[in-house]
C-alpha atoms as a PDB file:
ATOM      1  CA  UNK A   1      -0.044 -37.293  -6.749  1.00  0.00           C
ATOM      2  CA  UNK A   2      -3.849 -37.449  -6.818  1.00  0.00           C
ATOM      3  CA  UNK A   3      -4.233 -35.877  -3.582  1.00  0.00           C
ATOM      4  CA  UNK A   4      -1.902 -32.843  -4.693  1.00  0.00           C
ATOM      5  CA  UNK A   5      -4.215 -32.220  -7.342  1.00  0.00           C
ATOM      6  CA  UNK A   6      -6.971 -32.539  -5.164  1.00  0.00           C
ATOM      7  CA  UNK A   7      -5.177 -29.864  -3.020  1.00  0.00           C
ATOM      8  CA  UNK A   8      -4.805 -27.751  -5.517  1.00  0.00           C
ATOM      9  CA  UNK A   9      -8.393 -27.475  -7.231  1.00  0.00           C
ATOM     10  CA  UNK A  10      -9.725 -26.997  -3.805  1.00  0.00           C
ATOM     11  CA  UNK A  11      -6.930 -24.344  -3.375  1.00  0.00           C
ATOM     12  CA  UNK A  12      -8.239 -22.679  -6.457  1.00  0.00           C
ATOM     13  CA  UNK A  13     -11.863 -22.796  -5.422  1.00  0.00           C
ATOM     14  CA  UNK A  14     -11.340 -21.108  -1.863  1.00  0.00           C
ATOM     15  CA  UNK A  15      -9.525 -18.202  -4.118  1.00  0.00           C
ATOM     16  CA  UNK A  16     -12.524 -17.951  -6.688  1.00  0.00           C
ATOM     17  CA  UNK A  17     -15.364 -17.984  -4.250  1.00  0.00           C
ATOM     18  CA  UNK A  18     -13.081 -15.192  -2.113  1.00  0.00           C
ATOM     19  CA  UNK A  19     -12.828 -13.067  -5.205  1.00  0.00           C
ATOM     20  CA  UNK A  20     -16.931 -13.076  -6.114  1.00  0.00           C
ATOM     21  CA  UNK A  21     -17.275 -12.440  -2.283  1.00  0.00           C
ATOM     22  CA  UNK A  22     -15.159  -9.364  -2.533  1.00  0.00           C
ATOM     23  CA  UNK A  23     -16.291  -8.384  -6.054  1.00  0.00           C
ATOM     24  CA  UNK A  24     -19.513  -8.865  -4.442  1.00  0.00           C
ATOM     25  CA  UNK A  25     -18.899  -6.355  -1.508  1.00  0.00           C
ATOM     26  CA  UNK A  26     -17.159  -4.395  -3.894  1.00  0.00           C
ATOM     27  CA  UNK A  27     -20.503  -3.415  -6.045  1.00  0.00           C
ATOM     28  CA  UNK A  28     -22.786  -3.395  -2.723  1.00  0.00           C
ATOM     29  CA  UNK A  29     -20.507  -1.255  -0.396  1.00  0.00           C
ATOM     30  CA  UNK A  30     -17.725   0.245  -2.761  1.00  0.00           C
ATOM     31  CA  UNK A  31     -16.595   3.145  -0.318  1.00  0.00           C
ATOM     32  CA  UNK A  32     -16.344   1.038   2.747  1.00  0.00           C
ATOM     33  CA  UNK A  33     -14.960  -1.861   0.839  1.00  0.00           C
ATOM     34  CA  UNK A  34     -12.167   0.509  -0.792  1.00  0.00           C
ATOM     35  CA  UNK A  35     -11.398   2.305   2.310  1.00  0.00           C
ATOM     36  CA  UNK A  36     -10.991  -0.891   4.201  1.00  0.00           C
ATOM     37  CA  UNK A  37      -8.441  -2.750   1.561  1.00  0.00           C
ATOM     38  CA  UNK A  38      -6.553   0.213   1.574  1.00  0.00           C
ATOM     39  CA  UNK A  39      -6.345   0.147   5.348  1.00  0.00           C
ATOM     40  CA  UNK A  40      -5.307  -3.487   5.579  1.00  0.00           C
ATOM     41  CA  UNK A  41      -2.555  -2.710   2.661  1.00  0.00           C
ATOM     42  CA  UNK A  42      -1.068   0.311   3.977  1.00  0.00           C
ATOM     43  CA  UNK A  43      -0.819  -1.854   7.575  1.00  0.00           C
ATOM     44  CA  UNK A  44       0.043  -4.373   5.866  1.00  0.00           C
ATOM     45  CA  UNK A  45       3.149  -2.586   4.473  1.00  0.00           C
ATOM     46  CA  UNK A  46       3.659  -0.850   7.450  1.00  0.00           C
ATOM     47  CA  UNK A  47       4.197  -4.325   9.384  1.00  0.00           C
ATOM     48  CA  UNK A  48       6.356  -5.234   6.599  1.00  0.00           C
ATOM     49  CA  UNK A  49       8.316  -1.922   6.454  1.00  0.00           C
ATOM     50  CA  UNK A  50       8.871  -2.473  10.481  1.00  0.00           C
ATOM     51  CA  UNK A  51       9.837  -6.398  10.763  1.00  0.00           C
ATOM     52  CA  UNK A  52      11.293  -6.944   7.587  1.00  0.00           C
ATOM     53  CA  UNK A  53      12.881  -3.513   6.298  1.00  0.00           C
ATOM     54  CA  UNK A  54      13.949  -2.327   9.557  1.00  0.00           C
ATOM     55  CA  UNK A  55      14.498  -5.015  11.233  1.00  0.00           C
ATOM     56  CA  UNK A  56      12.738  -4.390  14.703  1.00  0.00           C
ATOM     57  CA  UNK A  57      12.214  -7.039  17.198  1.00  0.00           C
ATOM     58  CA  UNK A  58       8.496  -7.711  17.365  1.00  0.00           C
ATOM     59  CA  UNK A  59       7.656  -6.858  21.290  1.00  0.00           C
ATOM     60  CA  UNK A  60      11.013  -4.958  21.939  1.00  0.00           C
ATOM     61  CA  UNK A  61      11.016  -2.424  19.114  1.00  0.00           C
ATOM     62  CA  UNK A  62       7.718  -2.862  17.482  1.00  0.00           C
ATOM     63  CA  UNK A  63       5.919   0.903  17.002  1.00  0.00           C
ATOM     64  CA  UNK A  64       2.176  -0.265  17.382  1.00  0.00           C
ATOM     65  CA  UNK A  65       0.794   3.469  17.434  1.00  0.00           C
ATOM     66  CA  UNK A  66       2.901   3.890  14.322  1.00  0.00           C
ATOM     67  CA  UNK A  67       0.803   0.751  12.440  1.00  0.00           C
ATOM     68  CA  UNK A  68      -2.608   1.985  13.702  1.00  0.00           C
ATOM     69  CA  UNK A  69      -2.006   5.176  12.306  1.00  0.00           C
ATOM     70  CA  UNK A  70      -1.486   3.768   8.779  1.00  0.00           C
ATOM     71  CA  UNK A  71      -4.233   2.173   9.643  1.00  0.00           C
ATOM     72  CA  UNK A  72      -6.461   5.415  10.363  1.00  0.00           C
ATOM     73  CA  UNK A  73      -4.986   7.454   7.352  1.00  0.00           C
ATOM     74  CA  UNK A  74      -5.924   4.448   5.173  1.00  0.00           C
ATOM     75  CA  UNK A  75      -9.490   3.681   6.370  1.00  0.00           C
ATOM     76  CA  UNK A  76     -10.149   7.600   6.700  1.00  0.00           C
ATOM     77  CA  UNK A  77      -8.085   9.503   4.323  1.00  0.00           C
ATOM     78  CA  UNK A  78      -6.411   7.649   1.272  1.00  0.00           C
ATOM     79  CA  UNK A  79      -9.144   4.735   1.037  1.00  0.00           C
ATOM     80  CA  UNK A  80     -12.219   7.611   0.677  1.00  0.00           C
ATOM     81  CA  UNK A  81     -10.240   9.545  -1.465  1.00  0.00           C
ATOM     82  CA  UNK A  82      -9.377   6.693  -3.950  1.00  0.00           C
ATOM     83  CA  UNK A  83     -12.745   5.782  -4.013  1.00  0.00           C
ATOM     84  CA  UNK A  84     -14.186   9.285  -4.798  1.00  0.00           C
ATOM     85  CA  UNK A  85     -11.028  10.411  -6.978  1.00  0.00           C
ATOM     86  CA  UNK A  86      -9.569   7.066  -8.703  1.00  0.00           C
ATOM     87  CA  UNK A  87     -12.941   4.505  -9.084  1.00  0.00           C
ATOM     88  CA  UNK A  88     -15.016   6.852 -11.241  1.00  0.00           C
ATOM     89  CA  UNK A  89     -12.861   8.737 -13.480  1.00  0.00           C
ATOM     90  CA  UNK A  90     -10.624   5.552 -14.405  1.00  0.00           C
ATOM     91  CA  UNK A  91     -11.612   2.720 -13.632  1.00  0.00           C
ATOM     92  CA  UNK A  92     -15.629   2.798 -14.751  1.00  0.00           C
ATOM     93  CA  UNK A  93     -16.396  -0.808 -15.913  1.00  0.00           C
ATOM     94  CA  UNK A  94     -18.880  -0.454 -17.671  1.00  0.00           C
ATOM     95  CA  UNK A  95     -17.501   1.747 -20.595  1.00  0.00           C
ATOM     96  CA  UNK A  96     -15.404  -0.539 -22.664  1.00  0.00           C
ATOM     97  CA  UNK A  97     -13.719   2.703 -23.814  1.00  0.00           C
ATOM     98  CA  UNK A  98     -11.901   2.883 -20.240  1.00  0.00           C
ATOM     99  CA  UNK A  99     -10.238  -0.115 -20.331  1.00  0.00           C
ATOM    100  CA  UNK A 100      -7.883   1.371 -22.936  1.00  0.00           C
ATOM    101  CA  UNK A 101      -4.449   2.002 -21.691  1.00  0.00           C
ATOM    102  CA  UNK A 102      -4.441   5.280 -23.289  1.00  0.00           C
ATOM    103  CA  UNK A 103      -7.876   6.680 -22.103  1.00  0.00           C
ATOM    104  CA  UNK A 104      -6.488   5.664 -18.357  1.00  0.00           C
ATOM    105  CA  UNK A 105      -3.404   8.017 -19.015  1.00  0.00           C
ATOM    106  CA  UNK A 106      -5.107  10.478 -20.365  1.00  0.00           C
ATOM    107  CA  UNK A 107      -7.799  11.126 -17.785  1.00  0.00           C
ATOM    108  CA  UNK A 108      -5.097  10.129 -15.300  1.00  0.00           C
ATOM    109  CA  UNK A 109      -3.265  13.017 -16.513  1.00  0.00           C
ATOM    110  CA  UNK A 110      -5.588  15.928 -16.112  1.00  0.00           C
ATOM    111  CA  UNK A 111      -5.873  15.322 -12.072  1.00  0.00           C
ATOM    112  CA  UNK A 112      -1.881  15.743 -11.722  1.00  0.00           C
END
């Protein structure tokens, strides 16, 4: 029982110091560090979309050039424009005024 606990703290630990490391890159390099999350999550779904959703065999069937592509529009399309379209006009952190649901609509709204 003790150990599980154990497990668990240092479980949580690993996942705190990971989240000031990327909150970390986040402030220093927020374009790169946007544009490559997006990248890893669009590949990411792609890899899910093709194992899980279509069912593909992972050698046999398995569209590689398909996957890298996701991961070229993310890295070079959707993660620089999130960064220069969705970071500054909604998600500021320093205005406490942003954080309101409403506010996020709003300004949300104008750039549809």
């Amino acid at each position: 029982m003790a150990a599980a606990v154990v497990m668990a703290r240092s479980m949580a630990g690993a996942v705190s110091r990971c989240w000031h490391s990327y909150v970390g890159l986040l402030d220093r390099y927020p374009a790169r560090t946007v544009s490559v999350n997006t990248a890893v999550l669009m590949t990411s779904g792609d890899l899910i979309a093709q194992l899980v959703l279509e069912k593909r065999h992972r050698t046999r069937d398995f569209d590689s050039a398909r996957t890298l592509r996701f991961f070229g529009v993310g890295l070079l399309l959707a993660g620089p424009t999130m960064h220069a379209w969705y970071v500054p006009t909604c998600c500021d952190p320093c205005t406490s005024e942003q954080l309101d649901l409403f506010f996020f609509f709003k300004n949300s709204a104008q750039f549809m």
